[in-house]
Protein backbone atom coordinates (compact mmCIF):
# COMPACT_ATOMS: atom_id res chain seq x y z
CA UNK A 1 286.32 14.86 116.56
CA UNK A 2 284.70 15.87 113.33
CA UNK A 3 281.49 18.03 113.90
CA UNK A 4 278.52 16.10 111.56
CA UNK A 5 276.63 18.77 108.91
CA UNK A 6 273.82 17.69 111.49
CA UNK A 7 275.64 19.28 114.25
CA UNK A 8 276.78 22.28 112.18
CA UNK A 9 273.56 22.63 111.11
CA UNK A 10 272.08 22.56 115.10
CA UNK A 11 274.91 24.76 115.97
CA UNK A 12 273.72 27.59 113.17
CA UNK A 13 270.45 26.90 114.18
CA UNK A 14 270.57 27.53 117.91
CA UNK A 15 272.31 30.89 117.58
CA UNK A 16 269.81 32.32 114.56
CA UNK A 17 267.12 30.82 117.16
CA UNK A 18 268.43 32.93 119.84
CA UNK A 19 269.30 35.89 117.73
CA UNK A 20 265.58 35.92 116.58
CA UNK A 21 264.05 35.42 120.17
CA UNK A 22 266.71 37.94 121.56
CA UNK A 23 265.46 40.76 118.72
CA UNK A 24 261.31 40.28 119.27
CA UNK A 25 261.34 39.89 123.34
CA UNK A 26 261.13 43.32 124.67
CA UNK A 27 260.15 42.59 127.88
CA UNK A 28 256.40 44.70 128.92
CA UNK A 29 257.75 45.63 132.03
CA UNK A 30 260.41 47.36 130.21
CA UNK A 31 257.89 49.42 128.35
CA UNK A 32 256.00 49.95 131.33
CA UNK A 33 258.80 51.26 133.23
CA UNK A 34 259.40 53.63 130.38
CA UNK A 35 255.71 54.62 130.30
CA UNK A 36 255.83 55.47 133.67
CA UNK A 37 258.84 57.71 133.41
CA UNK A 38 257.08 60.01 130.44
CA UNK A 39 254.21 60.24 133.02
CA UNK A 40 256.42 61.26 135.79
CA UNK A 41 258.02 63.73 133.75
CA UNK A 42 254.70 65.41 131.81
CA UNK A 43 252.89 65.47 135.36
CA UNK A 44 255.56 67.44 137.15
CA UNK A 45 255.94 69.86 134.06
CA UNK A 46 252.64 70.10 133.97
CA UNK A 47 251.75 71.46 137.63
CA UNK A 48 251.03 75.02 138.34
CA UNK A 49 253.66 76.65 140.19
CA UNK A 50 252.48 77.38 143.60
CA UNK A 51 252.34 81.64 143.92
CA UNK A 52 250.31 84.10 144.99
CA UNK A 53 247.47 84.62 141.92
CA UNK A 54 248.25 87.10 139.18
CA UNK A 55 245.73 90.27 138.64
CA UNK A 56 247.06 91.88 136.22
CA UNK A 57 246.39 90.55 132.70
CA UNK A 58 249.30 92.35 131.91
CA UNK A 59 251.80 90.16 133.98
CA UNK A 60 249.97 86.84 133.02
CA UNK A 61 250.79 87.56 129.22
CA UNK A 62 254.13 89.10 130.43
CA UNK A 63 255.16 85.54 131.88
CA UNK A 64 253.28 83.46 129.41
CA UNK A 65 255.79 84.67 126.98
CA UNK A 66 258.54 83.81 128.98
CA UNK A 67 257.11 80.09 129.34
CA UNK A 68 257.01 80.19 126.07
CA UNK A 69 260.70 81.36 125.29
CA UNK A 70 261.62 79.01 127.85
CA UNK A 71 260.29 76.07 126.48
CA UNK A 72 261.52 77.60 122.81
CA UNK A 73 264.69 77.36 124.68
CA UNK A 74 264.72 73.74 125.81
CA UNK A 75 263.27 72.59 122.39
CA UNK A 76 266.72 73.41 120.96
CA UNK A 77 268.96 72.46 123.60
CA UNK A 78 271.06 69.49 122.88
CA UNK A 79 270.41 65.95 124.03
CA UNK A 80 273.49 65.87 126.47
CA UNK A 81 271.78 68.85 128.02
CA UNK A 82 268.02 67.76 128.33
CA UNK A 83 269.71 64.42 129.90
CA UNK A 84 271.69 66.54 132.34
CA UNK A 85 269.27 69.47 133.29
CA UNK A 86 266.47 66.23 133.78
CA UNK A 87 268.98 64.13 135.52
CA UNK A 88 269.76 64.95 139.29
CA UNK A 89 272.00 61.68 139.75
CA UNK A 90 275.69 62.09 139.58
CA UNK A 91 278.25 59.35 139.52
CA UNK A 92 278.29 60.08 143.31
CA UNK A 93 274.95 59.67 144.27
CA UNK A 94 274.39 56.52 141.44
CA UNK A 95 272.45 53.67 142.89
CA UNK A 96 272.11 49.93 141.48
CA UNK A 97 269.04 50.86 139.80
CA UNK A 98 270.54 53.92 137.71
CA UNK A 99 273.23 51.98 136.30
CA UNK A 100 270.77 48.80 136.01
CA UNK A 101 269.02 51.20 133.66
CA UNK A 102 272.08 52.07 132.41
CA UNK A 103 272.39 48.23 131.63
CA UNK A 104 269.23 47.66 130.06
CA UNK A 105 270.16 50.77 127.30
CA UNK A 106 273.46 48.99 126.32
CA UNK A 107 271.39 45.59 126.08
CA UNK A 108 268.68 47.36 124.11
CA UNK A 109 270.53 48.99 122.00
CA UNK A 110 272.06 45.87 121.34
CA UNK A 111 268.84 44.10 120.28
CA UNK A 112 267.92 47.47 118.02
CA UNK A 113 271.30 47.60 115.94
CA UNK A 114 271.82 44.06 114.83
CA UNK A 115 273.06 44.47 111.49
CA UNK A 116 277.12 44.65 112.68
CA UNK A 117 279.47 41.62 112.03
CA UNK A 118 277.70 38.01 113.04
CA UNK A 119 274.85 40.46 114.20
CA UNK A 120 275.55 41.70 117.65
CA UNK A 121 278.09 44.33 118.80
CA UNK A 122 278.38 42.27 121.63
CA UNK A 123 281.27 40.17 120.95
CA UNK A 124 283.15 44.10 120.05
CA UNK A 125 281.98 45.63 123.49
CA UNK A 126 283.55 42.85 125.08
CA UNK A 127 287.04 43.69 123.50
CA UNK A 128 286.85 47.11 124.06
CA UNK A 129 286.36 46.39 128.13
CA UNK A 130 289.02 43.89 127.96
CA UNK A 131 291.57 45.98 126.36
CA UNK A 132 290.97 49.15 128.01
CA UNK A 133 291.59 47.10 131.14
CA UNK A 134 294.55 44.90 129.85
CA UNK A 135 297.12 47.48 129.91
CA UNK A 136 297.98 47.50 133.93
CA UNK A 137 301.04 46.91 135.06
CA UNK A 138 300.99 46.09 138.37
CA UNK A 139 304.85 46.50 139.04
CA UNK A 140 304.54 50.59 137.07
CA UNK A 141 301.23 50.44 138.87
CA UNK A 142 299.74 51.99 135.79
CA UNK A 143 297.33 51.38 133.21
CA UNK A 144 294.27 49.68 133.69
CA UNK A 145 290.64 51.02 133.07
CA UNK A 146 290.24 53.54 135.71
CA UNK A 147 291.56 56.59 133.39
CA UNK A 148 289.81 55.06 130.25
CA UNK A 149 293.15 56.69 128.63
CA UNK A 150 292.00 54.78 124.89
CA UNK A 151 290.30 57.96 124.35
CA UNK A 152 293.50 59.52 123.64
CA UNK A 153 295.02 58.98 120.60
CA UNK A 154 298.08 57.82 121.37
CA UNK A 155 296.52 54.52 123.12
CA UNK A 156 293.61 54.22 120.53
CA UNK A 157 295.91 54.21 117.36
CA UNK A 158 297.70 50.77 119.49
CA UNK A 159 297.54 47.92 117.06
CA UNK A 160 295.98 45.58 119.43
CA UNK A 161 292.81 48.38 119.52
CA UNK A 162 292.24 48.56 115.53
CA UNK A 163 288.93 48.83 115.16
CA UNK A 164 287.59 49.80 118.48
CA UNK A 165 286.04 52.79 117.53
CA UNK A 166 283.28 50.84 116.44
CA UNK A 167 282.54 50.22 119.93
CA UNK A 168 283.14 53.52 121.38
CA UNK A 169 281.10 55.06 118.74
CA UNK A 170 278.30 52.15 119.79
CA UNK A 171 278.37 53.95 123.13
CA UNK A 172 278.38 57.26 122.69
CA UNK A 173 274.48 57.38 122.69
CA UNK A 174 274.38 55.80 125.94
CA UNK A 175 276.76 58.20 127.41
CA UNK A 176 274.88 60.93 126.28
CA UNK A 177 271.85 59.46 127.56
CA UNK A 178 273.82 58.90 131.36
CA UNK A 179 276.34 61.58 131.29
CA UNK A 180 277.02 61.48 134.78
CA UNK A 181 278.63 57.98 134.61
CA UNK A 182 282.68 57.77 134.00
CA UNK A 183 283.65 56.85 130.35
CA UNK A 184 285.70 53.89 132.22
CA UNK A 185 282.36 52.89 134.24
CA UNK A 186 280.37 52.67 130.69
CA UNK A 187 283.06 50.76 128.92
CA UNK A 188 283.49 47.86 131.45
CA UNK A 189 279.64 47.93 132.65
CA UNK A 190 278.83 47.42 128.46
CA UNK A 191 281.53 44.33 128.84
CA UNK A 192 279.59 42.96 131.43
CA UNK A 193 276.17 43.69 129.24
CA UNK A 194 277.61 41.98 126.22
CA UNK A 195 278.62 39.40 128.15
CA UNK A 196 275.49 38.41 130.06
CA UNK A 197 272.84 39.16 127.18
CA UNK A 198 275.20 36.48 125.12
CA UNK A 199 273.90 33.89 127.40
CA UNK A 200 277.24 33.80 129.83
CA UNK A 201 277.69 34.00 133.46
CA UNK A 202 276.81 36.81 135.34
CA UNK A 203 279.66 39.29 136.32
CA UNK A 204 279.71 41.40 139.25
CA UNK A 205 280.95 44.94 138.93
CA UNK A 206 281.48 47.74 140.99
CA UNK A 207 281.38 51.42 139.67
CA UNK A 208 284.14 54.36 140.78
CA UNK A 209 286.59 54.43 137.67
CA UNK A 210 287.41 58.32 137.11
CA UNK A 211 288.50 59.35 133.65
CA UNK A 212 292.22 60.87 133.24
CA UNK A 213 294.12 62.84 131.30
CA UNK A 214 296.29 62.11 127.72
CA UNK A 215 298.89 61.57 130.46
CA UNK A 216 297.45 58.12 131.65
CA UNK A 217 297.78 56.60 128.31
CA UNK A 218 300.09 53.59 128.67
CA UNK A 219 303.08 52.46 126.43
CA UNK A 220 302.36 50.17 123.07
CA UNK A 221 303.19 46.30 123.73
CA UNK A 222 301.11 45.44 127.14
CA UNK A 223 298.31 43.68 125.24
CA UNK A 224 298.57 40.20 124.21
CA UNK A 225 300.18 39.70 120.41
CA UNK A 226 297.99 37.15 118.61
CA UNK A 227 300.79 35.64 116.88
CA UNK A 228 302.96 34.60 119.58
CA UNK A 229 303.45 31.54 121.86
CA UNK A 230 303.16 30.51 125.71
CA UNK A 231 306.16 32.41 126.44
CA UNK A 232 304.78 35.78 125.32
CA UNK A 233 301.41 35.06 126.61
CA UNK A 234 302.18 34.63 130.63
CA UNK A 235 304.89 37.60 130.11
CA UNK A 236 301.83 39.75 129.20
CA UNK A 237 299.36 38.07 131.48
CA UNK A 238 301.89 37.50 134.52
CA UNK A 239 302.61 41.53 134.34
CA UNK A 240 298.55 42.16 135.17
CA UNK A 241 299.08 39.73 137.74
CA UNK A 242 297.43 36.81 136.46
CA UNK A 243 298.30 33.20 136.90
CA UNK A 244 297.87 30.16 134.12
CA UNK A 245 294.04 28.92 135.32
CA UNK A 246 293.54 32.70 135.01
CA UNK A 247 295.16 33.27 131.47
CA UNK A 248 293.23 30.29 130.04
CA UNK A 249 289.71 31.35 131.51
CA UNK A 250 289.93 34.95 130.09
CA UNK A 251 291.33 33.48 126.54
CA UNK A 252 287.58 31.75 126.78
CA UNK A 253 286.04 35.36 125.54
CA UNK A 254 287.05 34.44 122.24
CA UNK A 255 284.43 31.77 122.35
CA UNK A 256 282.32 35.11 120.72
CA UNK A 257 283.05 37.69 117.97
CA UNK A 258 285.77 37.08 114.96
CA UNK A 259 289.17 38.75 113.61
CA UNK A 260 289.64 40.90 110.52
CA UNK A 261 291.53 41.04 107.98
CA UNK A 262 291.35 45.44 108.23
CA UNK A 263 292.12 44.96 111.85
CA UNK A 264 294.32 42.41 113.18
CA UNK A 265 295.54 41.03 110.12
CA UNK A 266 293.46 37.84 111.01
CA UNK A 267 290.21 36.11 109.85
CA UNK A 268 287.67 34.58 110.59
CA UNK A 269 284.91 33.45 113.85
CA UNK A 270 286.60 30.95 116.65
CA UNK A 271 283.42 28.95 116.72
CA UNK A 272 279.69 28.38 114.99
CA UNK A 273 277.86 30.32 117.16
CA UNK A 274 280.10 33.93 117.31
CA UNK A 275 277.14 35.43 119.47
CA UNK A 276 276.85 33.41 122.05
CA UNK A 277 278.97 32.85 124.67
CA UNK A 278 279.74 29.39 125.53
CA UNK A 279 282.42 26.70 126.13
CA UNK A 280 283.16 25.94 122.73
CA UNK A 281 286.47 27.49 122.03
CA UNK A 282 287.78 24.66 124.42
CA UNK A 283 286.06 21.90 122.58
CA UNK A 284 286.71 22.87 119.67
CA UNK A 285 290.55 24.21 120.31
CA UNK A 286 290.83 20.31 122.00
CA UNK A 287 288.31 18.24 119.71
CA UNK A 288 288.91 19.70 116.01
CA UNK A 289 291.83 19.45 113.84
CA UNK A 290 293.73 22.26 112.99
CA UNK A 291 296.04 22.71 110.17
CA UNK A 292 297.82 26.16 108.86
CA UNK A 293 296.03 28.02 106.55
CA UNK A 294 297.19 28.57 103.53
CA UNK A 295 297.03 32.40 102.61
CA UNK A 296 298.52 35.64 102.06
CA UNK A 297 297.61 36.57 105.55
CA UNK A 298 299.34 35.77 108.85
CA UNK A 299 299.96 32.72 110.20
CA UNK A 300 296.65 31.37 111.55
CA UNK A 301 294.82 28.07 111.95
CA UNK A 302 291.63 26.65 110.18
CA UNK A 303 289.45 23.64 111.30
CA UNK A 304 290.55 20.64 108.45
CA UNK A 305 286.29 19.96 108.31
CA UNK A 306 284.71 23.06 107.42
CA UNK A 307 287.68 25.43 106.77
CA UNK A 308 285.60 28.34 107.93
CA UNK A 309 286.78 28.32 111.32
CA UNK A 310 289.67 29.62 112.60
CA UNK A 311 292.25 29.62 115.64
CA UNK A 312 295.19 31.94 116.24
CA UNK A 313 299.08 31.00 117.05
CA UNK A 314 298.31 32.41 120.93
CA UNK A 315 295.03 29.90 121.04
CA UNK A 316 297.05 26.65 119.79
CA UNK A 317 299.39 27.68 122.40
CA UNK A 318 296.96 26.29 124.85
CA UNK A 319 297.02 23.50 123.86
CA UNK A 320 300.89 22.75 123.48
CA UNK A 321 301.66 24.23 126.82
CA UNK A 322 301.31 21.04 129.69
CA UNK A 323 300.25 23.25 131.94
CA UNK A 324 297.58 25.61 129.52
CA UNK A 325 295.89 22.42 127.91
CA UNK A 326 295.05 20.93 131.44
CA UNK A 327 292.73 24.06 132.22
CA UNK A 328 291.49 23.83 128.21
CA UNK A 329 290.49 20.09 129.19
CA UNK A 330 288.62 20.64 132.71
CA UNK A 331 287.25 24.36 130.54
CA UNK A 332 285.72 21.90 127.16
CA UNK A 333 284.50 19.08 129.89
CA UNK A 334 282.41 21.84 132.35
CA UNK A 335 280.56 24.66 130.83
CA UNK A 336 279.85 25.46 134.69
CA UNK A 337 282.89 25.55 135.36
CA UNK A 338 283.94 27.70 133.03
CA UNK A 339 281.51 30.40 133.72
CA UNK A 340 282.30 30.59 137.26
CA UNK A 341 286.52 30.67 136.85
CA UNK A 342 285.73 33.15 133.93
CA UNK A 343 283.43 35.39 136.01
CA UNK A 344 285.82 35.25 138.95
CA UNK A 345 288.80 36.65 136.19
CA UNK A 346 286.71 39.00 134.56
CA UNK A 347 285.84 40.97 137.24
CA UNK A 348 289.53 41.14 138.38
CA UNK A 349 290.47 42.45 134.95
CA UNK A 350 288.36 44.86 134.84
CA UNK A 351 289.39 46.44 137.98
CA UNK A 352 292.63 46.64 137.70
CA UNK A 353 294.44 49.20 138.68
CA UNK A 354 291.10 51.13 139.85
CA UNK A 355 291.26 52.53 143.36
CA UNK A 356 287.47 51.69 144.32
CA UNK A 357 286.30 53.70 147.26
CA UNK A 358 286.11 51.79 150.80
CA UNK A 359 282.75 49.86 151.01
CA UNK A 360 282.21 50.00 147.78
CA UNK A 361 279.36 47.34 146.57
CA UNK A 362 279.96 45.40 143.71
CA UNK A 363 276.54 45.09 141.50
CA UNK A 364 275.06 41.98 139.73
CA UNK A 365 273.05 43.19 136.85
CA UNK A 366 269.60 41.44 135.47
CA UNK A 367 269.60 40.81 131.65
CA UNK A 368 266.55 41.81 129.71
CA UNK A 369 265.09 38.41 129.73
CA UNK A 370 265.35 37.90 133.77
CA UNK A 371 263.33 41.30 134.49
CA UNK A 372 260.38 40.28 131.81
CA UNK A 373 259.96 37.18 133.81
């Protein structure tokens, strides 16, 4: 099926819609919540110690210099250590609410710097969950995102995670802002953010991931190779322990974001609206017509239309696999659907490999727009 310029154009529409609602809604309650924490914080620093009074004029200038050098002293401490000195929670003691606030930074943060790729990191934070957790093996039993190992260079300089710096470096505000949770917590928690303030499903998470050594860094050649077929993809996918409706749900991610030429080799958005996450990779995968492109780059596909879309060898794989394309079908024909396999899937990859404490609660986060309501 040919898309109509009056469907392109309702397609570009929609997402610049959303992107525009998305950047002026900051929810009051937000604010308010803020508000109240500066109060909180300049009432108790503002109370008189409770001691026995002070005669001597000589002792009250004696400690009103030391107040003074004291609060000298915090004025120039770094932000990691003002977080951390007014911070008693630890990745212990975290409750839903500290990492929902954690949440709502990542989200904010993603309304405030808009200005990267289609105009979201989203689509980038997604990626960087997905292939931090990709890497298990669950006959090694290695790899995975407990150890969040891609700090080490060894894993980060991987191929398949060109580029992902961008992401980490998106984060490392936030984990100065919450440095009591895990660097493997943030990165799969700001997944889950990107995932739900794109207008997807809501993923349930649980937190415990405890960051490793150089030593956990896995070998190159356990994430999936864009430019290969079926065969390559379940050998990948079967070694995390994932079965075919599973390897076609998580493939649905790439509903969002785009490849580069600097990174991948590739180019170019999956779909017309690369910020918001929907089911129309599958459509379009199913409904367009794809051709090779003709390039100096790798060999990728481009929609015959509009040339200006574009699918990769391990996408058209779907759909010349028997068994793939009947999961792309039921994916295109139920956005529901979709959202609740891909949920299900996503929260299994990302806790691979993670040895989660007994009891522990998985969390399901409110976006920005559900707590202003």
């Amino acid at each position: 099926m040919k898309l109509s310029i009056n469907s392109l154009a309702g397609r570009q529409a929609s997402s610049l819609l959303t992107r525009s609602i998305a950047r002026s809604s900051v929810p009051a309650v937000r604010r308010n919540l803020f508000a109240q924490a500066a109060r909180r914080f300049n009432s108790t620093s503002s109370e008189a110690p409770k001691s026995k009074p002070i005669q001597s004029s000589i002792s009250l200038a004696a400690i009103a210099g030391v107040a003074l050098v004291g609060g000298a002293s915090y004025y120039f401490l770094s932000d990691e250590t003002k977080a951390a000195a007014l911070s008693k929670v630890t990745a212990e003691t975290a409750t839903y609410e500290d990492y929902q606030k954690v949440y709502n930074a990542i989200a904010q943060k993603l309304i405030d710097e808009d200005e990267y790729d289609d105009g979201s990191y989203a689509p980038i934070l997604i990626r960087l969950a997905w292939h931090s957790s990709g890497t298990y093996s669950a006959s090694a039993h290695n790899g995975g995102s407990n150890a969040a190992s891609m700090r080490f260079k060894p894993e980060s300089a991987h191929g398949a995670n060109a580029g992902l710096e961008h992401a980490r470096n998106f984060l490392e505000s936030i984990q100065k802002q919450f440095p009591w949770i895990s660097t493997g917590d943030l990165w799969t928690l700001a997944g889950v953010t990107a995932i739900q303030e794109m207008s997807g499903p809501t993923i349930e998470w649980r937190s415990g991931r405890v960051d490793g050594s150089e030593k956990a860094c896995t070998p190159d050649g356990r994430l999936p190779d864009a430019s290969q077929g079926q065969d390559h993809i379940r050998k990948i996918f079967y070694t995390m322990g994932f079965n075919d409706q599973e390897i076609v749900a998580l493939i649905g991610a790439h509903a969002v974001g785009r490849c580069h030429t600097d990174r991948s080799g590739f180019d170019g958005p999956w779909t017309f609206s690369p910020t918001v996450f929907t089911n129309d990779f599958y459509k379009l995968l199913l409904n367009e017509k794809w051709e090779e492109r003709n390039w100096d780059g790798p060999k990728q596909y481009e929609d015959v239309s509009t040339k200006s879309l574009m699918m990769l060898p391990s996408d058209y794989a779907l759909i010349q696999d028997k068994q793939f394309k009947k999961y792309v079908e039921k994916y295109a024909k139920d956005c529901d659907l979709f959202f609740k396999d891909f949920a299900t899937v996503f929260q299994k990859l990302l806790e691979l490999g993670v040895d989660f404490k007994p009891g522990s609660t998985p969390y399901k986060f409110k976006t920005l727009d559900a707590q202003g309501e």
